[in-house]
N, C-alpha and C. Protein backbone atom coordinates (compact mmCIF):
# COMPACT_ATOMS: atom_id res chain seq x y z
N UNK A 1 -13.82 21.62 21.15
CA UNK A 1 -14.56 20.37 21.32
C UNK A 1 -14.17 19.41 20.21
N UNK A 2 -13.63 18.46 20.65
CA UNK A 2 -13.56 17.07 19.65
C UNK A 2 -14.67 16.28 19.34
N UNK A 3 -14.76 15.75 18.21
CA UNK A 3 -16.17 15.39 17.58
C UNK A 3 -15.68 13.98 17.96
N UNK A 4 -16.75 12.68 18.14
CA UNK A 4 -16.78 11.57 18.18
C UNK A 4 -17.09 10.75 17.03
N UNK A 5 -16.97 9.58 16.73
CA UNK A 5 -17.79 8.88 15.93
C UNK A 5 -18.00 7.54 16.14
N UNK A 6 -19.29 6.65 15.96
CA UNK A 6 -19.41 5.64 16.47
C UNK A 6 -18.88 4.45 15.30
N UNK A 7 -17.98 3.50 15.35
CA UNK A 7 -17.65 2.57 14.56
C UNK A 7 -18.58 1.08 14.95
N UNK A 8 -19.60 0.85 14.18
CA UNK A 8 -20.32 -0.34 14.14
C UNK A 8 -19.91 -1.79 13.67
N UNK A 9 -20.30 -2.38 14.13
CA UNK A 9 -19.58 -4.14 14.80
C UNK A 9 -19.08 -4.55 13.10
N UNK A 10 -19.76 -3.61 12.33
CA UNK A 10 -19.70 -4.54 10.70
C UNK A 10 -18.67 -3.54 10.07
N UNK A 11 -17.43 -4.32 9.84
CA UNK A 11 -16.50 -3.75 9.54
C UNK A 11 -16.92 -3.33 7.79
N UNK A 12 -17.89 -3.99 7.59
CA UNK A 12 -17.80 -4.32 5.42
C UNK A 12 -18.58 -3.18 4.83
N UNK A 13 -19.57 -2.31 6.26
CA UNK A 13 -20.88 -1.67 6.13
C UNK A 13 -20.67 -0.24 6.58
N UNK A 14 -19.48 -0.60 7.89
CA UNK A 14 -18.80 1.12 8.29
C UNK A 14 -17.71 1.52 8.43
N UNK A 15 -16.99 0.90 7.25
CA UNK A 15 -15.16 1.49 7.04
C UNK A 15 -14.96 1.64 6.31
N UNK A 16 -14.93 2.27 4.82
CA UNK A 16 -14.13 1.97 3.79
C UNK A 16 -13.62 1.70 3.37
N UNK A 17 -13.68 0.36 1.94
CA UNK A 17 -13.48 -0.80 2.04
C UNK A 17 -12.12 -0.51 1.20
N UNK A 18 -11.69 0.39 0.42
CA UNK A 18 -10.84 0.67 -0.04
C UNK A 18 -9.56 1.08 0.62
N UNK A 19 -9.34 1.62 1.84
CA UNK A 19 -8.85 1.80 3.03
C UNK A 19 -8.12 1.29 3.55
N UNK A 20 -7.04 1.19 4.08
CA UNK A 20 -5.96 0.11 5.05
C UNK A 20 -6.83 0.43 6.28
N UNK A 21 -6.55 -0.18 7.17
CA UNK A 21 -7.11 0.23 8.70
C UNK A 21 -6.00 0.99 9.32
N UNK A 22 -4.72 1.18 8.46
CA UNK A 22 -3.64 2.36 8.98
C UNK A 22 -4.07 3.50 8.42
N UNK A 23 -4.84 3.55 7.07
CA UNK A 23 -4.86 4.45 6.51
C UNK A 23 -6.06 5.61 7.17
N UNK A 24 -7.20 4.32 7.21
CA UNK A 24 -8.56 5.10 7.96
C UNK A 24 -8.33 5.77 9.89
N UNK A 25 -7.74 4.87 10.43
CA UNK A 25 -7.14 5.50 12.01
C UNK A 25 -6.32 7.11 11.45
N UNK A 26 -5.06 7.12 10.66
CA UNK A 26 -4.33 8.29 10.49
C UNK A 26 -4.93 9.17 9.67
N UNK A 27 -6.24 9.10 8.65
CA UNK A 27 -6.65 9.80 8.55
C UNK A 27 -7.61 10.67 9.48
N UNK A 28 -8.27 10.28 10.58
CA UNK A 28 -8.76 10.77 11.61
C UNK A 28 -7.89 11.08 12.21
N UNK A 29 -6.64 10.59 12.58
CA UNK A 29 -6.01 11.41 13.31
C UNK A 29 -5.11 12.56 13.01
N UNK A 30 -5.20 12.88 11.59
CA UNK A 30 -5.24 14.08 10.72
C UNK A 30 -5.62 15.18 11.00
N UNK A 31 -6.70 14.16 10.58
CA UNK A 31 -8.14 15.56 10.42
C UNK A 31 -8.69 15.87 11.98
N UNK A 32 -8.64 15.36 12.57
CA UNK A 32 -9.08 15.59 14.02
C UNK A 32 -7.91 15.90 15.31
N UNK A 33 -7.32 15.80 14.95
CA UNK A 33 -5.92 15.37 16.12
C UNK A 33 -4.63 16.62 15.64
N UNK A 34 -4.74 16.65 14.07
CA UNK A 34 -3.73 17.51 13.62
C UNK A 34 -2.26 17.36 13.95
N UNK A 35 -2.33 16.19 13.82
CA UNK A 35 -1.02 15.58 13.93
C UNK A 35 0.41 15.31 12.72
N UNK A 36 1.11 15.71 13.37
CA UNK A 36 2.69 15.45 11.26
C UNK A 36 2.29 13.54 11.58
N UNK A 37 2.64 13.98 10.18
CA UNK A 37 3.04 12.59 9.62
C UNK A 37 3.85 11.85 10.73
N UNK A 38 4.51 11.96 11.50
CA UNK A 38 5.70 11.33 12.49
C UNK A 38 4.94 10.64 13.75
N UNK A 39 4.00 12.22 13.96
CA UNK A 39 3.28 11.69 15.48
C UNK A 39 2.25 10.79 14.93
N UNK A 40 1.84 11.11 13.84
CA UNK A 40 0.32 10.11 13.73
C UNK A 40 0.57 8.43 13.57
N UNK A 41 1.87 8.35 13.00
CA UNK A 41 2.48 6.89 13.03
C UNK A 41 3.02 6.31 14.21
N UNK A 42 3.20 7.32 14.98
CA UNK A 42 2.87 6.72 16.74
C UNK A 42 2.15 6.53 17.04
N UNK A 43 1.23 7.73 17.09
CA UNK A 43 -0.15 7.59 17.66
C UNK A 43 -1.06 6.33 17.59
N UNK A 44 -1.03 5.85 16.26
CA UNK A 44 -1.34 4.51 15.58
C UNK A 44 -1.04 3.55 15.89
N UNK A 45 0.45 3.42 16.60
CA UNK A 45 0.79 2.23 16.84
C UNK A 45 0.63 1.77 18.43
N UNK A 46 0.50 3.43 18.98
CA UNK A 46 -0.33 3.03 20.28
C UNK A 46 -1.58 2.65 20.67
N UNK A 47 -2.44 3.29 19.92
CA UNK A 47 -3.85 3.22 19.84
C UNK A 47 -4.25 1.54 18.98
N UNK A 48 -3.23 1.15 18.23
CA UNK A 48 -3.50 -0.45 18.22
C UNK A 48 -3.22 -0.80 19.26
N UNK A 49 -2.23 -1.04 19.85
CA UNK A 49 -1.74 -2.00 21.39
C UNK A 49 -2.27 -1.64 21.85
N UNK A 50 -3.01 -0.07 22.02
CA UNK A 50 -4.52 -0.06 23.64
C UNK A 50 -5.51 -1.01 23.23
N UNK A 51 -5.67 -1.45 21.82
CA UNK A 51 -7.00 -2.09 21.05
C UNK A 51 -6.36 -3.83 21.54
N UNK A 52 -5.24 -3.91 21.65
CA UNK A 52 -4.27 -5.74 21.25
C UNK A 52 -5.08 -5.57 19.60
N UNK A 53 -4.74 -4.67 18.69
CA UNK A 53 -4.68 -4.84 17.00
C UNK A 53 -3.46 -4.99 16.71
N UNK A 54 -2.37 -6.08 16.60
CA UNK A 54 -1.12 -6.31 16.10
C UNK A 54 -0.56 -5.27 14.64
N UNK A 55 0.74 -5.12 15.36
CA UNK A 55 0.71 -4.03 13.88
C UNK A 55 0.30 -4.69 12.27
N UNK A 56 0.91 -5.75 12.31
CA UNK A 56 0.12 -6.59 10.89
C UNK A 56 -0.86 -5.80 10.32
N UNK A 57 -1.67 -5.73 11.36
CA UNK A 57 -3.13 -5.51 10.79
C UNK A 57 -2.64 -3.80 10.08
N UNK A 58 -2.00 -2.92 10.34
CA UNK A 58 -1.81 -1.82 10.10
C UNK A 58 -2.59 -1.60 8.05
N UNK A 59 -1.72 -2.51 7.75
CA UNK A 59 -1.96 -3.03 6.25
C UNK A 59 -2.96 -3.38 5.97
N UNK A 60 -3.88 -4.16 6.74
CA UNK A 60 -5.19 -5.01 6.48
C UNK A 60 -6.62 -3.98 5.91
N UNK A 61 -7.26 -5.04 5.15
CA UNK A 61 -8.55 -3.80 5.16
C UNK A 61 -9.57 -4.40 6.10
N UNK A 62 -10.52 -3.36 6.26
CA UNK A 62 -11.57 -3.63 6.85
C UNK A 62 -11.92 -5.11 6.93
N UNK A 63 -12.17 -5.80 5.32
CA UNK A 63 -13.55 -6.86 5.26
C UNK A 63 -12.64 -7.78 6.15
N UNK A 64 -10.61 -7.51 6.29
CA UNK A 64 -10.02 -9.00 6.85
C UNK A 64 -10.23 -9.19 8.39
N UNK A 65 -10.50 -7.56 9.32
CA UNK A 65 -10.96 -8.15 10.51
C UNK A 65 -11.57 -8.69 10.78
N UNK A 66 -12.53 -9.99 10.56
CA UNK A 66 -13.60 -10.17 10.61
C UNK A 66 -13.22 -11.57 11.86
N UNK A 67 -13.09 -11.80 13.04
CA UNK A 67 -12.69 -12.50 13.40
C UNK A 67 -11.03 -12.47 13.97
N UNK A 68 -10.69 -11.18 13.81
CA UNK A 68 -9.06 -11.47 13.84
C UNK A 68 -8.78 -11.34 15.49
């Protein structure tokens, strides 16, 4: 069974602000997915384009989605 988690509308309050938003996605998909280093940097770049999150953002932290 795969565990879920709910991500709330406030990026500043439920992401870690220290975090890339590449860093926080591939760490779940780490720890949950058990993925190498190779697949999870796919995985990522698909799971943005299912989102339309431009890779740009890969780099970005949390507080800059705010509107993006």
């Amino acid at each position: 069974m795969k565990a879920v988690q709910i991500v709330f509308q406030n990026p500043d309050s439920a992401l870690n602000r220290v975090r890339s938003v590449g860093q926080i996605i591939g760490r779940a998909l780490y720890k949950l997915a058990h993925l190498s280093a190779a697949r999870k940097d796919d995985r990522l770049h698909e799971l943005m384009t299912a989102v339309t999150l431009e890779d740009r953002y890969v780099d970005a932290f949390p507080r800059q989605l705010s509107g993006a």
